[in-house]
C-alpha atoms as a PDB file:
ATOM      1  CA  UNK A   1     -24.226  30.933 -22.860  1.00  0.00           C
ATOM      2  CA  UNK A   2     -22.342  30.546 -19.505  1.00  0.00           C
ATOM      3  CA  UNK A   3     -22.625  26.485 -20.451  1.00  0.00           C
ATOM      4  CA  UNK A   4     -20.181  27.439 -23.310  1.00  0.00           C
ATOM      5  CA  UNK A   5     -17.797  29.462 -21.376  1.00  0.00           C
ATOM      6  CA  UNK A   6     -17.195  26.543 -18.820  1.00  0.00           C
ATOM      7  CA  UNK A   7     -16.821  24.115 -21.702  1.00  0.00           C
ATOM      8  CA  UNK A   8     -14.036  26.239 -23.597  1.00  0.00           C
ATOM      9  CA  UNK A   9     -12.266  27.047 -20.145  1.00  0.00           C
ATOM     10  CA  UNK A  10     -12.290  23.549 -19.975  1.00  0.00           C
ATOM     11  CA  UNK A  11     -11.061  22.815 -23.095  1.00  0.00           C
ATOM     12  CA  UNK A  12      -8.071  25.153 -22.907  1.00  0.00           C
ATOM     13  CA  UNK A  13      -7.110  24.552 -19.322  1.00  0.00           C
ATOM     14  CA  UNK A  14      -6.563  20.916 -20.787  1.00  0.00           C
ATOM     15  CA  UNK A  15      -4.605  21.730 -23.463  1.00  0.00           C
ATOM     16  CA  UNK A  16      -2.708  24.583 -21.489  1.00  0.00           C
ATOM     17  CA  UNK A  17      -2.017  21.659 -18.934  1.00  0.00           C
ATOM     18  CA  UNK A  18      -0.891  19.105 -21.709  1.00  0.00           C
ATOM     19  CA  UNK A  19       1.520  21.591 -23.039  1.00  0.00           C
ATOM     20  CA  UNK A  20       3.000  21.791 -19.575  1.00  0.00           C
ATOM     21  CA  UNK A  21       3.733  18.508 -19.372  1.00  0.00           C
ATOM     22  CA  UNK A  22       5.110  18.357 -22.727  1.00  0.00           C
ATOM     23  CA  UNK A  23       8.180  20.256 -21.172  1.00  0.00           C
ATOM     24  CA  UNK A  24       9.448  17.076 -19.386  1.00  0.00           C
ATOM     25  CA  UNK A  25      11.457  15.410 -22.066  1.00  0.00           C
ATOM     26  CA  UNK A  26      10.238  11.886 -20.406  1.00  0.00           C
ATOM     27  CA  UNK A  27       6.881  12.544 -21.299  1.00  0.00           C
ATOM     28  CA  UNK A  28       7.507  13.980 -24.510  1.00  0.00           C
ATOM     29  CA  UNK A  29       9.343  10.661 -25.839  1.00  0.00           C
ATOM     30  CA  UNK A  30       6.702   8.874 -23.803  1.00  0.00           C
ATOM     31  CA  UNK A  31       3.862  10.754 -26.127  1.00  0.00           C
ATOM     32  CA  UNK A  32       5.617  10.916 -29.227  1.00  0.00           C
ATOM     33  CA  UNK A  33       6.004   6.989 -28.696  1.00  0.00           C
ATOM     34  CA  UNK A  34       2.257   6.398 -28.073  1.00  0.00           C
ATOM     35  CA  UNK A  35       1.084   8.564 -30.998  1.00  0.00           C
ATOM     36  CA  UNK A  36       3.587   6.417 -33.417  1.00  0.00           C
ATOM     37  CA  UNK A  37       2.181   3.455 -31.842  1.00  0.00           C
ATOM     38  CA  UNK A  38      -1.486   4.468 -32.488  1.00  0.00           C
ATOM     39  CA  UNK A  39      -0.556   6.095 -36.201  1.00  0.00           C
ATOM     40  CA  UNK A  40       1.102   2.539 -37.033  1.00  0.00           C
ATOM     41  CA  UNK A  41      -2.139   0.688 -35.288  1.00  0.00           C
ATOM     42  CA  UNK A  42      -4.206   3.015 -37.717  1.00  0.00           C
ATOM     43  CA  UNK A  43      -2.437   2.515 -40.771  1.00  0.00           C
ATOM     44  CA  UNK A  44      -2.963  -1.083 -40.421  1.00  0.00           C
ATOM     45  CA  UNK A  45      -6.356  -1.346 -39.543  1.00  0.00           C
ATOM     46  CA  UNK A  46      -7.232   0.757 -42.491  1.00  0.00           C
ATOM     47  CA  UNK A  47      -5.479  -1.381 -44.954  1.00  0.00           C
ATOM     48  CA  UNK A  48      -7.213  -4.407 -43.035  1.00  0.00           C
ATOM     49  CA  UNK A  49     -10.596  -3.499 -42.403  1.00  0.00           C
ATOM     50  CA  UNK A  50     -11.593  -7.079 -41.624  1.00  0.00           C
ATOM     51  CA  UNK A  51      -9.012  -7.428 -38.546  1.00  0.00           C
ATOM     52  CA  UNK A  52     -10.478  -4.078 -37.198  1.00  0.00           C
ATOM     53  CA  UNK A  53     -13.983  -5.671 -37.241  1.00  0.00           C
ATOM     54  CA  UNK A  54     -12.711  -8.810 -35.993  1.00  0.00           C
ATOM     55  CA  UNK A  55     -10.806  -7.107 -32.949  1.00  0.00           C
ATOM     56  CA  UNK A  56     -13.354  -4.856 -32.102  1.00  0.00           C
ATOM     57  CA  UNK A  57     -15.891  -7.818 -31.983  1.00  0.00           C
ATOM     58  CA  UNK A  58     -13.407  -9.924 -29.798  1.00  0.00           C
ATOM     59  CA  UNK A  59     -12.805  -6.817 -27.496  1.00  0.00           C
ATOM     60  CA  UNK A  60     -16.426  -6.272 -27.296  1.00  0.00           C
ATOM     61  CA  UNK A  61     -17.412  -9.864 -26.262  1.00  0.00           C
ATOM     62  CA  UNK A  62     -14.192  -9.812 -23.674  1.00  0.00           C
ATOM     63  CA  UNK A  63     -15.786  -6.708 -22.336  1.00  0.00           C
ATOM     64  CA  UNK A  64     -19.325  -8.490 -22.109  1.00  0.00           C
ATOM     65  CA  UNK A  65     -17.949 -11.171 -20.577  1.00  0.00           C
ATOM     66  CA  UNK A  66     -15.894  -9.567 -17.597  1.00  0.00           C
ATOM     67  CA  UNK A  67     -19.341  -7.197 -16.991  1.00  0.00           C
ATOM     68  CA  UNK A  68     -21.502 -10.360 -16.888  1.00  0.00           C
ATOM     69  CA  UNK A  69     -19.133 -12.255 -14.188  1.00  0.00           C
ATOM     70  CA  UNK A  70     -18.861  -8.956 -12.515  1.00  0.00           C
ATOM     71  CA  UNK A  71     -22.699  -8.921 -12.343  1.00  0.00           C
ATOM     72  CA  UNK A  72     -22.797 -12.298 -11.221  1.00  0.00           C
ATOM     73  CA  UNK A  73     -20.478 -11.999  -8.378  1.00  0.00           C
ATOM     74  CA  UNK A  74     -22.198  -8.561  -7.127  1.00  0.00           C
ATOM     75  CA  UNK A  75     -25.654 -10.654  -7.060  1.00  0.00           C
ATOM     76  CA  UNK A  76     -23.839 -13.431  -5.400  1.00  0.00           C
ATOM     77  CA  UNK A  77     -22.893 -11.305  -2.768  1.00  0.00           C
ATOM     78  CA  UNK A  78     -26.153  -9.131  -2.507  1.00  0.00           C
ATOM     79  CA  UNK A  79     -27.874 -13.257  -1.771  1.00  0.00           C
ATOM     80  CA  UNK A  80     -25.577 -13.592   0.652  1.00  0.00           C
ATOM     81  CA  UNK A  81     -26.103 -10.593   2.683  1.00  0.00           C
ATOM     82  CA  UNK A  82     -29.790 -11.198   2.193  1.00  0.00           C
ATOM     83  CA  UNK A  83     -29.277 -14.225   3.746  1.00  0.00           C
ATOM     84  CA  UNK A  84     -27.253 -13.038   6.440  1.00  0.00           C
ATOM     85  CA  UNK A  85     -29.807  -9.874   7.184  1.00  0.00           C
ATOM     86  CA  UNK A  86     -32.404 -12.329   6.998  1.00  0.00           C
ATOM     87  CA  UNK A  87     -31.033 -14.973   9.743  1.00  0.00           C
ATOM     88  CA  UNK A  88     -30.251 -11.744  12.065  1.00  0.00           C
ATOM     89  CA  UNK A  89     -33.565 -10.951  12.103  1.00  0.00           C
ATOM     90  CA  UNK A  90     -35.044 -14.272  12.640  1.00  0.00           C
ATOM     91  CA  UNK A  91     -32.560 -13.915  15.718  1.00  0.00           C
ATOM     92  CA  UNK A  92     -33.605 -10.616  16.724  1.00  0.00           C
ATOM     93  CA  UNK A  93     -37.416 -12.057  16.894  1.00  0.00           C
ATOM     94  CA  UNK A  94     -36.421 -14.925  18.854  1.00  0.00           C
ATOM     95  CA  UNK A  95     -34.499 -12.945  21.720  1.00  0.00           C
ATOM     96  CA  UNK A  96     -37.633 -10.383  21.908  1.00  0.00           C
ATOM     97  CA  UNK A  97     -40.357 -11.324  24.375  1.00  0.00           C
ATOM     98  CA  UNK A  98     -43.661 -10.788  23.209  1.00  0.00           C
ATOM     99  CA  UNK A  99     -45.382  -7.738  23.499  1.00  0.00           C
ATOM    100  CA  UNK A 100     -47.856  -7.464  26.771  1.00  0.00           C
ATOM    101  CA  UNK A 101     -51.348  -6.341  25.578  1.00  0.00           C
END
């Protein structure tokens, strides 16, 4: 039950908060511009269903594509601190004398 409270407290702080905001006549041209923009983006891709597919595929496989290099650079790095961890210990063993039994 309390789950529910936070959620709608949430909800209408947000929307009290975007109302604020709405009083600056900046960023009410500024929304009133995007929403246009995305109607207009809307109305097309609903009378061409096939570019909407084809976008979304495109956008998809660009997003795939920056993850996987992404990916690959964070493992590149990882090797190389391996590497680097690795030859500090071989160093570390070198500069310790053995151990007297």
């Amino acid at each position: 039950m309390s789950n529910r409270k936070f959620v709608r407290g949430v909800i209408i702080g947000a929307a009290v908060g975007g109302l604020v905001t709405l009083f600056d006549r900046e960023t009410r041209n500024d929304v009133v511009g995007k929403l246009r923009s995305t109607g207009n983006a809307t109305t097309y891709y609903v009378k061409h269903p096939s570019t909407a597919f084809h976008d979304l595929t495109a956008g998809y496989q660009q997003l795939s594509n920056q993850l996987a290099t992404g990916l690959n650079s964070t493992l590149q790095m990882l090797a190389q601190l391996q590497d680097l961890l690795d030859s500090i210990d071989v160093e570390e063993k070198k500069d310790t004398p053995p151990a007297k039994q």
